[in-house]
N, C-alpha and C. Protein backbone atom coordinates (compact mmCIF):
# COMPACT_ATOMS: atom_id res chain seq x y z
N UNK A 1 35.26 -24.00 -8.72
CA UNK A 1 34.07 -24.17 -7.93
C UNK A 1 32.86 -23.55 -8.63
N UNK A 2 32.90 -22.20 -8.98
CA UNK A 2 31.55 -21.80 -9.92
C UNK A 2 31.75 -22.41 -11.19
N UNK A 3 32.24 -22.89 -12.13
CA UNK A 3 31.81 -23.78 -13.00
C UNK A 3 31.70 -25.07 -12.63
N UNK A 4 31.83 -25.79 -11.59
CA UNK A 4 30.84 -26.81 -11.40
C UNK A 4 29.72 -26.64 -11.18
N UNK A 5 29.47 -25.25 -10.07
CA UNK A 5 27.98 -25.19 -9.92
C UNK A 5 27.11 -24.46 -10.94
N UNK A 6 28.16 -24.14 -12.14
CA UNK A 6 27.46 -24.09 -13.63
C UNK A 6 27.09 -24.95 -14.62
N UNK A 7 28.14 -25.78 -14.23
CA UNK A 7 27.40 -27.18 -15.10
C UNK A 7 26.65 -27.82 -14.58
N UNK A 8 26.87 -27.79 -13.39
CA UNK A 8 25.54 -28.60 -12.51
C UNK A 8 24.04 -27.93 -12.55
N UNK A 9 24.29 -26.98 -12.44
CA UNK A 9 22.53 -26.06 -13.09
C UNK A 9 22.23 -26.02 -14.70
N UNK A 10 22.96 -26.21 -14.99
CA UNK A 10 22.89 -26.46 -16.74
C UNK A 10 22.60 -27.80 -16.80
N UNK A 11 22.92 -28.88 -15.65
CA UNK A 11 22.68 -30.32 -15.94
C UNK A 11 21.37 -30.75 -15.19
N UNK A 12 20.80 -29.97 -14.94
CA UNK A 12 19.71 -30.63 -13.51
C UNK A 12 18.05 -29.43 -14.31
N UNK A 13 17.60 -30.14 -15.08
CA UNK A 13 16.60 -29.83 -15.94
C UNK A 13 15.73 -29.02 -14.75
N UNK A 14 15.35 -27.87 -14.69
CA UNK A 14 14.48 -27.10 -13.57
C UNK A 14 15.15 -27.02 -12.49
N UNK A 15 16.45 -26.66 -12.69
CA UNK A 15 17.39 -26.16 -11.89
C UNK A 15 16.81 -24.71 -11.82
N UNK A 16 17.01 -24.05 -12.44
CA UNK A 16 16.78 -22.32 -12.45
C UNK A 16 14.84 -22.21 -11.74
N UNK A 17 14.40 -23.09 -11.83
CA UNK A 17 13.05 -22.68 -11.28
C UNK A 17 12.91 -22.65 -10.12
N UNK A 18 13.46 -24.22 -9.69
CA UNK A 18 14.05 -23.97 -7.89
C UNK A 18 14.49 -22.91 -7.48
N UNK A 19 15.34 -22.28 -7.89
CA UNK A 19 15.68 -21.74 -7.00
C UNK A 19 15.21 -20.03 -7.24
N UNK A 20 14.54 -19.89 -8.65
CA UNK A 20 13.65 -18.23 -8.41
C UNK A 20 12.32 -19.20 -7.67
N UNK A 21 11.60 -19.95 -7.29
CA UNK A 21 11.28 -20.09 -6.65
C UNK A 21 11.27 -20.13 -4.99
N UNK A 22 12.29 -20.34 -4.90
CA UNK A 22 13.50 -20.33 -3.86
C UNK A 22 13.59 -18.95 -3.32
N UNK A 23 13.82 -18.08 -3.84
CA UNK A 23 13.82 -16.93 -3.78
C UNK A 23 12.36 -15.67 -3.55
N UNK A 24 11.96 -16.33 -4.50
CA UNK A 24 10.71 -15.67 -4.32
C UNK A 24 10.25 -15.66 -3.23
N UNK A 25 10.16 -17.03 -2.20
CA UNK A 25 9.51 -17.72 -1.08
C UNK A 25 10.30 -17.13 -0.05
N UNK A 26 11.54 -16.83 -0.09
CA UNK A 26 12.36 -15.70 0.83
C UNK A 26 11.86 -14.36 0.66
N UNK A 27 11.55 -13.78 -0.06
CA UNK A 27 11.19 -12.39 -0.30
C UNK A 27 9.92 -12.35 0.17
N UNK A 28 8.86 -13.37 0.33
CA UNK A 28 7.52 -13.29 0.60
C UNK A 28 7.81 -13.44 2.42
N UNK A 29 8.46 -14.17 2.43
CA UNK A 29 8.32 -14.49 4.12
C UNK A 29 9.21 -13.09 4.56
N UNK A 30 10.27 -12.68 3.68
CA UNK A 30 11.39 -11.24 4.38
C UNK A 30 9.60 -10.64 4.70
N UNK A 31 8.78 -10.34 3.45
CA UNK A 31 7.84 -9.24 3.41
C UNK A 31 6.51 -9.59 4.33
N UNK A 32 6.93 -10.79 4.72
CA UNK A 32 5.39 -11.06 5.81
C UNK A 32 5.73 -10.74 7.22
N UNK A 33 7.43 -10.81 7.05
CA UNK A 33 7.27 -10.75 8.75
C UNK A 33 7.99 -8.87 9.14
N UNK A 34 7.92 -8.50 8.20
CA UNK A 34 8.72 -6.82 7.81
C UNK A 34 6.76 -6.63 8.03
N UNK A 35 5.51 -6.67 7.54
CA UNK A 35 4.37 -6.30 7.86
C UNK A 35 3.73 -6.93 9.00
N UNK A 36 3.91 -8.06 9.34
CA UNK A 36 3.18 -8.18 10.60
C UNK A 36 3.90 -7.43 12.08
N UNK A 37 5.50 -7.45 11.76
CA UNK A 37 5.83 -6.68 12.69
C UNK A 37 5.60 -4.60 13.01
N UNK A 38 5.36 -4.34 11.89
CA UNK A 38 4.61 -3.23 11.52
C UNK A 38 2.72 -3.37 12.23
N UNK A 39 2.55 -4.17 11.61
CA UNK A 39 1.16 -4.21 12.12
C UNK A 39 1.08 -4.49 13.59
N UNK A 40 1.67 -5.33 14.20
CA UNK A 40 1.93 -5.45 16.13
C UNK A 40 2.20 -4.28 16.25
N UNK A 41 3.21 -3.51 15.79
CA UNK A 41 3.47 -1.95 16.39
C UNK A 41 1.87 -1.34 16.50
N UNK A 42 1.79 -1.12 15.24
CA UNK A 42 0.64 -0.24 14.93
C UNK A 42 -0.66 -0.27 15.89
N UNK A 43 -0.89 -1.75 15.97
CA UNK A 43 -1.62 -2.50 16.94
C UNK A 43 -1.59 -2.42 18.48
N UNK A 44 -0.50 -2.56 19.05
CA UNK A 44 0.29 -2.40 20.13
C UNK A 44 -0.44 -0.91 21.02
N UNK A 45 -0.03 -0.06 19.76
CA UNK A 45 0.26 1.19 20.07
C UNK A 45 -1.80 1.62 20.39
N UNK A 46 -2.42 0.76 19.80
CA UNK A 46 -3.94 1.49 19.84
C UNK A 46 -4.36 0.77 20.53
N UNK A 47 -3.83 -0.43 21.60
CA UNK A 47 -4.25 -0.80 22.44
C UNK A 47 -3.94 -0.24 23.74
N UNK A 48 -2.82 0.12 23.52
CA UNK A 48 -2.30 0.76 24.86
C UNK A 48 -3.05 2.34 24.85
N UNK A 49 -3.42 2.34 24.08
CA UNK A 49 -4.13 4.00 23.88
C UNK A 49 -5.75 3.66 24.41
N UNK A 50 -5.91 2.73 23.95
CA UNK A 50 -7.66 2.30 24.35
C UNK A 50 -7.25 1.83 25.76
N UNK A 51 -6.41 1.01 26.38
CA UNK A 51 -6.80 0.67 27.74
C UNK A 51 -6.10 1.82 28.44
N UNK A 52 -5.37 2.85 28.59
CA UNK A 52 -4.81 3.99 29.18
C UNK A 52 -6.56 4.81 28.96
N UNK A 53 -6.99 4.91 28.03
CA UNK A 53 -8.63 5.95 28.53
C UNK A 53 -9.56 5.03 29.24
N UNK A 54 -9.70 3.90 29.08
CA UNK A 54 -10.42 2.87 29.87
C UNK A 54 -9.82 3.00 31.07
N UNK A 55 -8.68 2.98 31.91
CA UNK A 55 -8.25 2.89 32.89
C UNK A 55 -8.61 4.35 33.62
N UNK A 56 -8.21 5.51 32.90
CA UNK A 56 -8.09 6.80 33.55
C UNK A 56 -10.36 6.85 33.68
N UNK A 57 -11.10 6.70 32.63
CA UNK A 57 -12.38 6.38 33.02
C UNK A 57 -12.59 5.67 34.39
N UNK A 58 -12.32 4.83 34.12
CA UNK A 58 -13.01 4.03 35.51
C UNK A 58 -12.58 4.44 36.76
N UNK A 59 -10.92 4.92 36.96
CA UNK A 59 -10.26 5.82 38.22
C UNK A 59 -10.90 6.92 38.40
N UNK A 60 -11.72 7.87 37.37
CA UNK A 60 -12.68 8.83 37.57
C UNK A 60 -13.71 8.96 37.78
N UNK A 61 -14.45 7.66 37.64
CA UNK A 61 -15.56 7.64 38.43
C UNK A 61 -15.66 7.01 39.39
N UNK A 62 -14.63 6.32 40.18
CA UNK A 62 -14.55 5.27 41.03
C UNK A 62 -14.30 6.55 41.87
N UNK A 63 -13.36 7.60 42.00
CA UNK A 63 -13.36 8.63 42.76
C UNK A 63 -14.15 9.65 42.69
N UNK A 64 -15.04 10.19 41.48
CA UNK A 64 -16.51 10.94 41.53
C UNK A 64 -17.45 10.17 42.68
N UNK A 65 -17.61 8.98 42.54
CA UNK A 65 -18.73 8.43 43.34
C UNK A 65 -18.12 8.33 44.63
């Protein structure tokens, strides 16, 4: 079985580019969605921080006045 799929990449001219191409395009998408899910955290986290002082603000003056 691996020397067919050695002669067959030895027979298929830009065989080897496919597939570090191939690869590459996995490693970019592993690394886009490994940072955007980092960045939602990060994000997440300073929104819930900005509307928790927005909220406790407005409950404090809604009861000052």
């Amino acid at each position: 079985m691996l020397d067919f799929l050695k002669r067959r990449l030895k027979s298929d001219k830009g065989a080897m580019d496919k597939i570090l191409v191939t690869l590459l395009l996995v490693i970019v998408g592993v690394a886009a969605v490994v940072g955007l899910n980092t960045w939602i955290t990060t994000e997440s986290g300073e929104v819930q921080t900005a509307a928790s002082g927005k909220i406790d603000s407005v409950t404090t003056d809604a009861s000052g006045n």
